[in-house]
Protein backbone atom coordinates (compact mmCIF):
# COMPACT_ATOMS: atom_id res chain seq x y z
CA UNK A 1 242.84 48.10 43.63
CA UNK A 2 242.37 49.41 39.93
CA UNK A 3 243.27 46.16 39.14
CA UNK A 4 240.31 44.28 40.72
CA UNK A 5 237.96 46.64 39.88
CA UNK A 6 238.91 45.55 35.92
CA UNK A 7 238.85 41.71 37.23
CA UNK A 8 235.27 42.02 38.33
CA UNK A 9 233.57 44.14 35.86
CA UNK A 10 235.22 41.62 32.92
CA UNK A 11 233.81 38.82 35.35
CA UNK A 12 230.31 39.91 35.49
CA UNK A 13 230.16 41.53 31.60
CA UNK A 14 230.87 37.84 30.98
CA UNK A 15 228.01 36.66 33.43
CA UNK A 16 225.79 38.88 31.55
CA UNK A 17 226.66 38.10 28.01
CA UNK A 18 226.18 34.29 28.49
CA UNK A 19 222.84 35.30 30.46
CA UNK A 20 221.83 36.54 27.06
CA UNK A 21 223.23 33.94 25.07
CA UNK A 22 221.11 31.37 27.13
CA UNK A 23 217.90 33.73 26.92
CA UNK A 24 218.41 34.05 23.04
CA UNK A 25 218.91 30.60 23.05
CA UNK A 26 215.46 28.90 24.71
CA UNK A 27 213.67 31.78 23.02
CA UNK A 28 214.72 30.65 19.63
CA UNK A 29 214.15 27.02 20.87
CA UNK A 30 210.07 27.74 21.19
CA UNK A 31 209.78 29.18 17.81
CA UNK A 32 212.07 26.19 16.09
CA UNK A 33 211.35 23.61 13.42
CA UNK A 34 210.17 20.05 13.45
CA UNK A 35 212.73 17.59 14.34
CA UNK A 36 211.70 13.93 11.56
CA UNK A 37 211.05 12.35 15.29
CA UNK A 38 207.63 14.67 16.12
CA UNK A 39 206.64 14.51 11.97
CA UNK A 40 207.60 11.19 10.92
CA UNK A 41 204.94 10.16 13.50
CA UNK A 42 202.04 12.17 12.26
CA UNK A 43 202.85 11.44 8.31
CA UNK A 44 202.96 7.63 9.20
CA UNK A 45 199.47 7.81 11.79
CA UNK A 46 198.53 9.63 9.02
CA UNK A 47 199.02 7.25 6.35
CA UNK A 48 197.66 4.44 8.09
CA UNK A 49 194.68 6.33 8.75
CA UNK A 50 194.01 6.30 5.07
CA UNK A 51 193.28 2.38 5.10
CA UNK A 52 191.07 2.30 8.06
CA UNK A 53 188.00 3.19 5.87
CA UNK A 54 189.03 0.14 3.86
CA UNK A 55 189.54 -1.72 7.15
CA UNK A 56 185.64 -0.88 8.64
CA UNK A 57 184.35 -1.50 5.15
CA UNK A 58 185.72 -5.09 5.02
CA UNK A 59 185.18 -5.97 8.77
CA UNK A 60 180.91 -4.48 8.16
CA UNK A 61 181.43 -6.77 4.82
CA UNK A 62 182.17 -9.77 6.58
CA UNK A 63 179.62 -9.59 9.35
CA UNK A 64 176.96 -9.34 6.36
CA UNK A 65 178.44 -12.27 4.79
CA UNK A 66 178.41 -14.68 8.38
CA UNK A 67 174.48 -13.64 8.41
CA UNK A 68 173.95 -14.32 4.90
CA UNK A 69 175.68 -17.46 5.67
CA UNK A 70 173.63 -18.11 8.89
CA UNK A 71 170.27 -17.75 6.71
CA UNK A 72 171.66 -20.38 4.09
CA UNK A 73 172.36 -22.48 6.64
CA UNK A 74 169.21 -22.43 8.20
CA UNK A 75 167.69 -22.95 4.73
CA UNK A 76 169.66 -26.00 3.88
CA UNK A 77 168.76 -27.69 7.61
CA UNK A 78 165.57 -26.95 6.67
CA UNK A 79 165.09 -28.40 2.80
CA UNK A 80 167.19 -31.89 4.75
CA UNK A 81 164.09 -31.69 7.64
CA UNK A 82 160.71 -32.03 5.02
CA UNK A 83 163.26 -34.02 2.25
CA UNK A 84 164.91 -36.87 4.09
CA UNK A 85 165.34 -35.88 7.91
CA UNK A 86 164.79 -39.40 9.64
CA UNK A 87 162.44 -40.06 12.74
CA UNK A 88 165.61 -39.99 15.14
CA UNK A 89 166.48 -36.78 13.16
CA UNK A 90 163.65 -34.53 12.89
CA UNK A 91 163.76 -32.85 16.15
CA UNK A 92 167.50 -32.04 16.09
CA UNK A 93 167.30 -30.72 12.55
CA UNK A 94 164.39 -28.43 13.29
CA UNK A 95 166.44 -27.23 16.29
CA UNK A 96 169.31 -26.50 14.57
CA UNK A 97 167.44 -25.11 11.79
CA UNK A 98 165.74 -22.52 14.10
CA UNK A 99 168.55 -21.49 15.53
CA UNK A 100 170.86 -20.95 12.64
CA UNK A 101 167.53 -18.88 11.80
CA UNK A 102 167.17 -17.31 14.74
CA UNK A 103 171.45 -16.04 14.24
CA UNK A 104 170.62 -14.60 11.26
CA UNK A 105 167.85 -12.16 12.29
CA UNK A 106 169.39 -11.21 15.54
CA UNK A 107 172.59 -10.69 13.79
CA UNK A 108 170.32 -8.55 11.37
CA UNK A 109 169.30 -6.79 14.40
CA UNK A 110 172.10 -6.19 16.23
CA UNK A 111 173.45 -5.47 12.95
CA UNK A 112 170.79 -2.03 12.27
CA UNK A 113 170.78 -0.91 16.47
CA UNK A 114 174.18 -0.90 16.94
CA UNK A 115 176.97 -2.06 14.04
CA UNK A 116 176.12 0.28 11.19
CA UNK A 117 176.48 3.19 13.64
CA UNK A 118 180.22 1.85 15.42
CA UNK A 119 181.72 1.26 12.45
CA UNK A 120 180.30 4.18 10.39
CA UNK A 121 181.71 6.14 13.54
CA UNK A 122 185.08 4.66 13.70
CA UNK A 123 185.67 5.28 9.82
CA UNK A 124 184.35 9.30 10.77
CA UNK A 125 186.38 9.65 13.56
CA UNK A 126 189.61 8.18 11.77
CA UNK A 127 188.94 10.65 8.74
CA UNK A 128 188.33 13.50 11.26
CA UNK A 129 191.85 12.91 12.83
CA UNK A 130 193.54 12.25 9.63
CA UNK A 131 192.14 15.64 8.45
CA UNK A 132 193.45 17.60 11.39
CA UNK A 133 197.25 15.96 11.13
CA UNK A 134 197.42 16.52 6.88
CA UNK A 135 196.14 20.25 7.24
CA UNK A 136 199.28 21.11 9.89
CA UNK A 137 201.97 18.80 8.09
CA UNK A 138 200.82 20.58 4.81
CA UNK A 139 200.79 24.53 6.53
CA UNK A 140 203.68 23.75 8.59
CA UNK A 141 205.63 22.18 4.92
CA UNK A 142 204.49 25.22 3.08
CA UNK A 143 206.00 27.67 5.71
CA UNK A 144 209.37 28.57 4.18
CA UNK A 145 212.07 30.85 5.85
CA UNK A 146 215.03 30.26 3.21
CA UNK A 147 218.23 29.32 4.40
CA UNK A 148 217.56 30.59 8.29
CA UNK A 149 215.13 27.66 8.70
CA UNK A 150 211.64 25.88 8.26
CA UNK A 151 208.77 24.12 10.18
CA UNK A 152 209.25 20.96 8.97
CA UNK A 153 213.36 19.84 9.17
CA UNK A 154 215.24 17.25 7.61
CA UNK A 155 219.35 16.58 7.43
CA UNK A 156 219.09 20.28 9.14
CA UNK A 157 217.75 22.09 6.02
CA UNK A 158 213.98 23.22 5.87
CA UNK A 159 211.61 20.86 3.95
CA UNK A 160 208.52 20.36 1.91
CA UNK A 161 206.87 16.94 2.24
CA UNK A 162 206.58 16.15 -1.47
CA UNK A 163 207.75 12.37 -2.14
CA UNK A 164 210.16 10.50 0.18
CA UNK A 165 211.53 12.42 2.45
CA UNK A 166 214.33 10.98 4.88
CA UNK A 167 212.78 7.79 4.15
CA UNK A 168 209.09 8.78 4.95
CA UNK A 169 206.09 9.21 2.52
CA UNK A 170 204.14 11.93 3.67
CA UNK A 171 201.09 11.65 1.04
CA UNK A 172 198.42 13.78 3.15
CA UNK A 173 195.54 12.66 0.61
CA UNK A 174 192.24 10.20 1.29
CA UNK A 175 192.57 7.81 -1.46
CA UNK A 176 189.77 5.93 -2.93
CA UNK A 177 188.46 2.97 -0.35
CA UNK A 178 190.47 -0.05 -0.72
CA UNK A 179 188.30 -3.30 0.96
CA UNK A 180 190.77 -4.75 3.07
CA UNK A 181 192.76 -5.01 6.81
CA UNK A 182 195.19 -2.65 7.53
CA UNK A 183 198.78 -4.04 6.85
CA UNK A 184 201.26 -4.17 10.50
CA UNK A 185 198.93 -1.89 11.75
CA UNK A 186 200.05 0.89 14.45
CA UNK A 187 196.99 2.53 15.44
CA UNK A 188 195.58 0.38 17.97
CA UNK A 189 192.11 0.80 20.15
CA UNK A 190 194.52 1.35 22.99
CA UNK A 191 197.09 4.09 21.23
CA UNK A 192 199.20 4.33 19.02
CA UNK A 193 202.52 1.91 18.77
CA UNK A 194 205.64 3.25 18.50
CA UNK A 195 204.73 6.75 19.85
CA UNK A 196 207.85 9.48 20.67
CA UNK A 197 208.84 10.34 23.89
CA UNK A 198 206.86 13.60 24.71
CA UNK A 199 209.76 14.94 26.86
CA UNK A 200 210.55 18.01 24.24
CA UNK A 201 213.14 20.49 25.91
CA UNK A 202 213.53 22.85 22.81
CA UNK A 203 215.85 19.40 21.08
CA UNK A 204 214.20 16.69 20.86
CA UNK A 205 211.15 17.41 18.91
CA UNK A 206 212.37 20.47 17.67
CA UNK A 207 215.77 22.02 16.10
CA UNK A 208 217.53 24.29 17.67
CA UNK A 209 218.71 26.27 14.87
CA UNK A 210 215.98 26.29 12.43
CA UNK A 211 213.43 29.20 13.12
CA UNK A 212 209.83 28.65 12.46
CA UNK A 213 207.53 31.40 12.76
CA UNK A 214 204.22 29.50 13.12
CA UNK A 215 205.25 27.95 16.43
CA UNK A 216 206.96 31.63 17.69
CA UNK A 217 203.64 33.14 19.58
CA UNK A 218 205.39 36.91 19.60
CA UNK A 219 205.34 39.49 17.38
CA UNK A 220 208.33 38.07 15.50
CA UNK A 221 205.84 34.87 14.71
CA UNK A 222 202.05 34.84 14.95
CA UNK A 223 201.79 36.91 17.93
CA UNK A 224 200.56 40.20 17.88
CA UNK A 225 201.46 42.33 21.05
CA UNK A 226 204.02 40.11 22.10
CA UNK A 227 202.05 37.08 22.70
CA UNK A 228 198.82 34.86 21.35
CA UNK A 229 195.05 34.72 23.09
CA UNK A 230 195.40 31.04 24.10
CA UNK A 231 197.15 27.98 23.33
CA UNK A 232 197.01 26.77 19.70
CA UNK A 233 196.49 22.65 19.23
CA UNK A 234 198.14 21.75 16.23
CA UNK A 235 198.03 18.29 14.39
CA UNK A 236 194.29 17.67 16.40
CA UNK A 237 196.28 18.21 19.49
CA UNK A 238 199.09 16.57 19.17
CA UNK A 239 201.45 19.74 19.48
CA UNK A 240 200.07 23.03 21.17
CA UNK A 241 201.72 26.46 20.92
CA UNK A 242 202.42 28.30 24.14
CA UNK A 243 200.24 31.52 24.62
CA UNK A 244 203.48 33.11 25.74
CA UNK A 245 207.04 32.88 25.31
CA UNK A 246 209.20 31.18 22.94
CA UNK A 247 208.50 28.15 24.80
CA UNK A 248 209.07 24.71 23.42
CA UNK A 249 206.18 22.94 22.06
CA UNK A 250 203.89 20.56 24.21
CA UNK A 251 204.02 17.40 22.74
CA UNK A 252 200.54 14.63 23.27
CA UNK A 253 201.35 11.20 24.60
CA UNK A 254 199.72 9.03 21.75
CA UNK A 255 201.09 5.65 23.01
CA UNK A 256 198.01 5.09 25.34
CA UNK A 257 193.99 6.50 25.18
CA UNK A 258 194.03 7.05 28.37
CA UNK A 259 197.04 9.74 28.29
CA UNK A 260 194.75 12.30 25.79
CA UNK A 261 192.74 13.45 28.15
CA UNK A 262 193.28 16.88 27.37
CA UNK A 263 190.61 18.63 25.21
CA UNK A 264 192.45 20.03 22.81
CA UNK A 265 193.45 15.85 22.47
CA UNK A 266 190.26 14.91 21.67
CA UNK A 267 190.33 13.98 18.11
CA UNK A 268 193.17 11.31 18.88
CA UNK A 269 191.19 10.00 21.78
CA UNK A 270 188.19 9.94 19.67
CA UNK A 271 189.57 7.70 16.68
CA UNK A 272 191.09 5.89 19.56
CA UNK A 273 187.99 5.50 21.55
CA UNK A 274 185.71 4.40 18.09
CA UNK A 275 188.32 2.19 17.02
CA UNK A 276 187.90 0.25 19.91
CA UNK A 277 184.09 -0.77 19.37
CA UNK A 278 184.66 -1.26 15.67
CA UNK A 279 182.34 -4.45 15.14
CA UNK A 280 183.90 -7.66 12.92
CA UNK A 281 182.39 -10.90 12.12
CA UNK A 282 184.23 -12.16 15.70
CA UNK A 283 182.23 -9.65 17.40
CA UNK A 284 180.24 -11.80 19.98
CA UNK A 285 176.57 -11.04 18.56
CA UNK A 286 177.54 -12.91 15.28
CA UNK A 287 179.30 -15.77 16.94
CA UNK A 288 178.47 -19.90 15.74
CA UNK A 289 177.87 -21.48 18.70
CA UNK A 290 177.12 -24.44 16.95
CA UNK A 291 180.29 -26.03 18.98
CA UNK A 292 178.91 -25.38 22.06
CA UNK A 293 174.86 -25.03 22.40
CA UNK A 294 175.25 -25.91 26.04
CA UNK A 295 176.06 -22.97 26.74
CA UNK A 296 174.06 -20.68 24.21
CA UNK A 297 171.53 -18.80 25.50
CA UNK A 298 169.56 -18.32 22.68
CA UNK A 299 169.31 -21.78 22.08
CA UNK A 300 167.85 -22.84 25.12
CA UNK A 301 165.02 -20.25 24.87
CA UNK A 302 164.58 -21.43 21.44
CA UNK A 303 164.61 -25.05 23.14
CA UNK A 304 162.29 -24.32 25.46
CA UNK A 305 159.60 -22.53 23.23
CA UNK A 306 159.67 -25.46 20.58
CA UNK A 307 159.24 -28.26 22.98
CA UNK A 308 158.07 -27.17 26.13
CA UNK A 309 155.80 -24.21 25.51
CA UNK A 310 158.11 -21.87 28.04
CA UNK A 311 159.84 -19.07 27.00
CA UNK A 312 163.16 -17.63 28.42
CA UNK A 313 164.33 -21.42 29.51
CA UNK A 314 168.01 -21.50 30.57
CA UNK A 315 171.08 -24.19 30.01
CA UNK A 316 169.60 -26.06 33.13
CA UNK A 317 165.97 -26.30 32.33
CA UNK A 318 166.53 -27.13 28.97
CA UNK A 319 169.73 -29.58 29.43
CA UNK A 320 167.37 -33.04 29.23
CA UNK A 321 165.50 -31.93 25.77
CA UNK A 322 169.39 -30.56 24.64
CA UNK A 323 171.28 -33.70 25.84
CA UNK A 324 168.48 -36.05 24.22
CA UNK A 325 169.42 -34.50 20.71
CA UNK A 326 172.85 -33.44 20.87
CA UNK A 327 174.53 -35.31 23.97
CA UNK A 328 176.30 -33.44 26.59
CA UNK A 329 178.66 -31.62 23.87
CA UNK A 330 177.38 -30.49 20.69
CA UNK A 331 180.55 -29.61 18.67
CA UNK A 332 180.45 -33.43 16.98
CA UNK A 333 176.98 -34.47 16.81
CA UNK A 334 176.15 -31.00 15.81
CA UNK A 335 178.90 -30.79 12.82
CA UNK A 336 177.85 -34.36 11.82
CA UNK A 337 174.22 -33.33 11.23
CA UNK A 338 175.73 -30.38 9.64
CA UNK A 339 178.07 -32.09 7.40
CA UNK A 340 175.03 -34.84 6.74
CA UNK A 341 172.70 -32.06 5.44
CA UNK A 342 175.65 -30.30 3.43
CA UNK A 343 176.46 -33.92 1.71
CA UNK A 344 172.67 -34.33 1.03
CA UNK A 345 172.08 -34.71 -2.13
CA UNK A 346 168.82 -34.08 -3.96
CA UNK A 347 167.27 -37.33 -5.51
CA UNK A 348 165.43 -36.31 -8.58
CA UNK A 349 165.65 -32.72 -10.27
CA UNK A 350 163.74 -30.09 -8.28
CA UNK A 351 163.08 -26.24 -8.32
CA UNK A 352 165.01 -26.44 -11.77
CA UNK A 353 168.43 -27.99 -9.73
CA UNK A 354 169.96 -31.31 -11.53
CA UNK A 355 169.27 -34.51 -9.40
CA UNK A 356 172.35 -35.99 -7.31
CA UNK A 357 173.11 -31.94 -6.82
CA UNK A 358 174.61 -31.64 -2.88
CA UNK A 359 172.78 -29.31 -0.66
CA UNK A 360 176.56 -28.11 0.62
CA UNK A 361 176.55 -26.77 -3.20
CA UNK A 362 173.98 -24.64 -3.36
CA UNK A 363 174.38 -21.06 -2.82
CA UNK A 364 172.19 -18.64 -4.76
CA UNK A 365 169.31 -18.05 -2.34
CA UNK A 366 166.77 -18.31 -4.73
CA UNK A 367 167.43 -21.75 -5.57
CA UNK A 368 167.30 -22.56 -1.89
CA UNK A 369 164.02 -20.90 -1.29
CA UNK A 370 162.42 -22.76 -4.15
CA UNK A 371 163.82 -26.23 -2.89
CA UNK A 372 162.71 -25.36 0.31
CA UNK A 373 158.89 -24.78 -0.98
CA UNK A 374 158.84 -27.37 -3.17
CA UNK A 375 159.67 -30.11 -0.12
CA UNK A 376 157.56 -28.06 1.97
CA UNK A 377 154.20 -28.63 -0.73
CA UNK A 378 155.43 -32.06 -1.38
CA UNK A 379 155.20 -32.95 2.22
CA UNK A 380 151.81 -31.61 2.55
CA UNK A 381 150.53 -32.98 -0.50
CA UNK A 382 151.28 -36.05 0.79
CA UNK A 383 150.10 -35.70 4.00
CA UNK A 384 146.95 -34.54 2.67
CA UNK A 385 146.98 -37.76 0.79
CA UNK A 386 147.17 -40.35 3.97
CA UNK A 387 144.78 -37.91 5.79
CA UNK A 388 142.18 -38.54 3.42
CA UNK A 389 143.14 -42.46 3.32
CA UNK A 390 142.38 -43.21 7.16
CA UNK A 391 139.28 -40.93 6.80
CA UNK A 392 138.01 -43.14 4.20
CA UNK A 393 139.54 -46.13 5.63
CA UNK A 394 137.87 -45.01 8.96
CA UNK A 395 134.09 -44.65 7.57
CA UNK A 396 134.27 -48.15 6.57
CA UNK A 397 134.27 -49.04 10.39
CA UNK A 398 132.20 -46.02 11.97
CA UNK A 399 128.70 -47.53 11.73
CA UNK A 400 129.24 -51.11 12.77
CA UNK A 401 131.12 -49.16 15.96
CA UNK A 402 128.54 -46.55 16.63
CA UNK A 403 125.58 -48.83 16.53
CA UNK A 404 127.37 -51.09 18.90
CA UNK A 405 128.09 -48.29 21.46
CA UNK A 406 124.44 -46.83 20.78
CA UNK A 407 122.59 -49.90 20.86
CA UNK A 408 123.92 -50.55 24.63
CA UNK A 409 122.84 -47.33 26.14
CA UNK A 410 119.01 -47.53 27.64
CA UNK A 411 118.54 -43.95 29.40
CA UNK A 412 117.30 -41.62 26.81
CA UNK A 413 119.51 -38.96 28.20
CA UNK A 414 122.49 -40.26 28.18
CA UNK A 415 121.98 -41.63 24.55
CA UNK A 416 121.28 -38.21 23.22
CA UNK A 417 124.23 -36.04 25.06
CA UNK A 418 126.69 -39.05 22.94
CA UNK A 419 127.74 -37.06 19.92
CA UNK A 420 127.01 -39.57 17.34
CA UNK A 421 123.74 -41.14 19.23
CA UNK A 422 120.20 -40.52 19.07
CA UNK A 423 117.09 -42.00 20.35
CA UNK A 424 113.95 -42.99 18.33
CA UNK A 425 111.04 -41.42 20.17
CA UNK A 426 109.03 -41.92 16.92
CA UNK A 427 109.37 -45.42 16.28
CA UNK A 428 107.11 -47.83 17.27
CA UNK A 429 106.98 -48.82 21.05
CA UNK A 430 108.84 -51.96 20.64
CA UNK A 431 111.51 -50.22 18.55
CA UNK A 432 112.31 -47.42 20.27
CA UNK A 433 116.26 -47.51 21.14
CA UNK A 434 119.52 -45.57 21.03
CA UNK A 435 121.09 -45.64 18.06
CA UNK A 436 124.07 -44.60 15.95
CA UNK A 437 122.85 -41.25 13.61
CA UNK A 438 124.97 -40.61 10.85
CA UNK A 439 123.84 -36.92 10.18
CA UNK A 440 123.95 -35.52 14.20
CA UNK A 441 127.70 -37.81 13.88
CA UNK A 442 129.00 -35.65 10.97
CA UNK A 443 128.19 -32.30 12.47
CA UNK A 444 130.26 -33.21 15.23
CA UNK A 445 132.91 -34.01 13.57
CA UNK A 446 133.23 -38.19 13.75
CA UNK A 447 133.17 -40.13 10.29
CA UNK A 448 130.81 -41.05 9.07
CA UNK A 449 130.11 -44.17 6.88
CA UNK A 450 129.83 -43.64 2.79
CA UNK A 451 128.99 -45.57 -0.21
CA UNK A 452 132.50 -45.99 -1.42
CA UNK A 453 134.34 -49.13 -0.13
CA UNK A 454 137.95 -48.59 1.14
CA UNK A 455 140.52 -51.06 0.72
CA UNK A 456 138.17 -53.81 -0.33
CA UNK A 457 140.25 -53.99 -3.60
CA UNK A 458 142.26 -56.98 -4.44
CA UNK A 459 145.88 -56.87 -6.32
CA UNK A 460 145.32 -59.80 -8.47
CA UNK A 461 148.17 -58.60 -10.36
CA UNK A 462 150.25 -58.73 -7.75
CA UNK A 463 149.25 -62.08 -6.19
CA UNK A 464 148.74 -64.63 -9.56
CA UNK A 465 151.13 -67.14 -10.03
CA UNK A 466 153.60 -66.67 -7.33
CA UNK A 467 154.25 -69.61 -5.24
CA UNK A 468 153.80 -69.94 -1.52
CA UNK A 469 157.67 -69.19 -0.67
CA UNK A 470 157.65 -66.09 -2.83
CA UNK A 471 153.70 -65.29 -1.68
CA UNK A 472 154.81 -65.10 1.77
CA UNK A 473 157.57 -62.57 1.51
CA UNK A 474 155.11 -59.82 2.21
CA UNK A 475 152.51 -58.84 4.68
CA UNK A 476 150.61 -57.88 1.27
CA UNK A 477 149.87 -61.57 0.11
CA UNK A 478 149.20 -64.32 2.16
CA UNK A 479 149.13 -68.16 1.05
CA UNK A 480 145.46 -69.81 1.22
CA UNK A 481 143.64 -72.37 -0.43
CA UNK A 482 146.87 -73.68 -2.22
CA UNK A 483 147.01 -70.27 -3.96
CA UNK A 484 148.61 -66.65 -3.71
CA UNK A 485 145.80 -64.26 -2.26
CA UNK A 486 146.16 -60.53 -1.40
CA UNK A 487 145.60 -59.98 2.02
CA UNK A 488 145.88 -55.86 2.55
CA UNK A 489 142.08 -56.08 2.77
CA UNK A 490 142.84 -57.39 6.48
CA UNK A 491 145.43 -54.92 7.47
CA UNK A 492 143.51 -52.33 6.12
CA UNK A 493 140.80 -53.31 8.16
CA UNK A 494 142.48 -53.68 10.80
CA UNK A 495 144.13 -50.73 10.85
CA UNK A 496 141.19 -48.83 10.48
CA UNK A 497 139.12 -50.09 13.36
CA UNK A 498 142.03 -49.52 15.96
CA UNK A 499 141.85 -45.84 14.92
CA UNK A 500 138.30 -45.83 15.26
CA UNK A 501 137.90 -47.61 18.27
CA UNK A 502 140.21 -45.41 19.76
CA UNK A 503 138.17 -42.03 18.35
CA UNK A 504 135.53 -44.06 20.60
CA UNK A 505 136.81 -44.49 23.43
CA UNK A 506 137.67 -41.20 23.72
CA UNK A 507 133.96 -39.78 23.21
CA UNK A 508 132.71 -42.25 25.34
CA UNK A 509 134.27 -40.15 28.46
């Protein structure tokens, strides 16, 4: 009997002693170092998160550059239209012109409304999560227990994060903006690549042999009283301290945004969340779609507005007036006019730019502007110039035309509501009649006859001494009389009356 009684009381002093053993055990697990699996993934988020400034300043760079390049574009299409465009060519290079134009503002705009603020928020956000992560790694490095542990373990010794350390730069510093792309890059709009296992049983994040008071919430840690007021996010969230216990750290699934939805998360879901409208030169609003105006909706409206009058016209309503300049695709006509204008070179020297220089060349926008004006003035000067040769060319025939259409008219009414007729109540009664007047003509804006004599001016020059073969060449000189005679008199002439005739036949109605 005395015998049992020993049996059982060594049986259940056992039972209690590994009772204890297992308490002591997952209460030394809660307040326990980092494992390299938990802080190898915050040091490398963290360095990567040092070249996304670099990353939003080179994708905002490149967007600027595609609408700079849009507006030169537009310039060039432009310079080709009042330099050298042909007939056949005009309307498709104005079109294009507008809307590589019409690109480059919109981009502008999209550009102030919306762009400046993503990106300037993605770089923020980034920084504000990269701040959270270095602060912990560098507290929980700094927080030394000797040889009974650390918060930060490596090759189960305690460590500080200074250099390599099994393997793994930990830098914890915001280095000076570097313009360029992140290299292999981890940190996705989605999560993070590569993320640990959360599952973190007092093992797998943590060691279970290295004590770390600034995860230990009791009075042996940070605790006071045996415990803390609330949970404590660490690393913006990614671990959280238990309020009580000596529980195991809580460990944030990174490896997808939609995972952190715990507060405490939010500055991971946030760089997440910005990272994911970041704005690049792909970015819809700045696409080309020189490739494939049928489908652009800009350019129909554009299309519709230039040649019809009508605003907000869509790919139907506008497919005849498309298809007439750019067939039913316009990836190859639309690159060949494009690759015409680029090849186009200037043919004398203009805006202080060598002659034979290629459009495709040109790139300071100054030099375009000035080529631009300078075709622009040159094509008015010259229109100016023909303007003013059929008005003169047109007086010549006005009179003989008005006094033919005057002369016919008999009812005194109807003579005087004609623009360019009167009739002579003062003259005597035999010559009273309806006749052309020159001054009532001119304030209504129809030519009137002058002095000067248009096109009544032989080339001699041109005409003496060529022989009837050679004479006949042109529709300038014209063989007569057994010599070489100058004949633009007649075309001139002729020309001139069927504009005016048709002036007249338009105020006749």
């Amino acid at each position: 009997m005395r015998k049992t009684m020993l049996q059982l009381k060594a049986v259940l002093l056992s039972a209690a002693i590994l009772l204890a053993s297992e308490k002591r055990m997952a209460d030394a697990n809660g307040g326990m170092g980092l494992q390299p699996l938990g802080w190898k993934h915050l040091c490398t988020t963290s360095d990567e998160l040092s070249d996304l400034t670099g990353e939003v300043v080179e994708a905002t760079q490149g967007i600027i550059s595609k609408i700079e390049q849009f507006s030169k574009e537009s310039l060039m299409a432009e310079i080709y239209l009042f330099a050298a465009a042909k007939p056949d060519e005009q309307e498709k290079t104005a079109a294009l012109a507008g809307y590589l134009a019409t690109k480059a503002l919109s981009g502008l705009g999209q550009y102030k409304s919306e762009t400046v603020l993503n990106n300037l928020d993605a770089a923020a956000a980034g920084a504000y999560l990269k701040g959270h992560i270095d602060e912990f790694l560098t507290i929980a490095s700094g927080t030394a227990q000797g040889s009974s542990g650390g918060c930060i373990i490596s090759s189960d010794s305690g460590v500080q994060l200074t250099g390599t350390v099994a393997g793994t730069t930990c830098p914890r510093k915001l280095p000076a903006v570097k313009v360029n792309k992140r290299s292999n890059p981890k940190i996705k709009a989605t999560g993070v690549q590569d993320s640990p296992a959360t599952t973190n049983s007092g093992t797998e994040h943590q060691d279970d042999e290295k004590a770390c008071k600034l995860f230990d919430p009791t009075t042996g840690g940070i605790g006071s009283g045996g415990a803390i007021s609330q949970p404590i996010p660490l690393a913006g969230g990614y671990y959280t301290i238990p309020a009580t216990n000596k529980d195991p750290l809580t460990v944030a699934d990174t490896s997808h945004v939609s995972k952190l939805t715990d507060t405490a998360q939010h500055p991971w879901h946030r760089a997440l969340t910005a990272l994911g409208k970041l704005h690049t030169a792909d970015t819809e609003a700045y696409s080309n779609d020189t490739k494939t105006l049928q489908t652009s909706t800009e350019f129909s409206d554009l299309i519709g507005r230039i040649f019809g009058n009508k605003a907000s016209q869509d790919q139907t309503q506008t497919k005849p007036k498309r298809e007439s300049m750019f067939t039913d695709n316009s990836e190859r006509p639309a690159f060949q006019l494009l690759a015409k204008i680029h090849d186009y070179q200037i043919p004398t020297a203009a805006a202080g730019i060598p002659a034979k220089t290629a459009l495709g060349t040109i790139t300071d926008p100054t030099q375009l502007q000035a080529l631009l004006q300078h075709y622009i003035l040159a094509a008015l000067k010259e229109t100016a110039i023909l303007k003013n040769r059929l008005d003169q060319a047109t007086k010549v025939a006005t009179k003989a035309d008005g006094n033919e259409v005057c002369h016919k008219i008999t009812n005194v009414s109807e003579c005087n509501n004609k623009p360019f007729c009167s009739y002579n109540e003062s003259a005597a009664e035999g010559d009273k009649q309806c006749k052309f007047n020159e001054i009532k003509a001119s304030k209504n804006g129809v030519p009137v006859t002058q002095t000067q004599t248009v096109g009544t001016q032989t080339s001699k020059e041109k005409c003496k001494g060529k022989l009837e073969p050679e004479c006949t060449k042109t529709p300038e000189s014209k063989w007569e009389n057994n010599a070489c005679k100058d004949s633009s008199i007649l075309v001139t002439k002729k020309f001139a009356l069927s504009v005016v005739s048709a002036a007249f036949a338009a105020l006749l109605f």
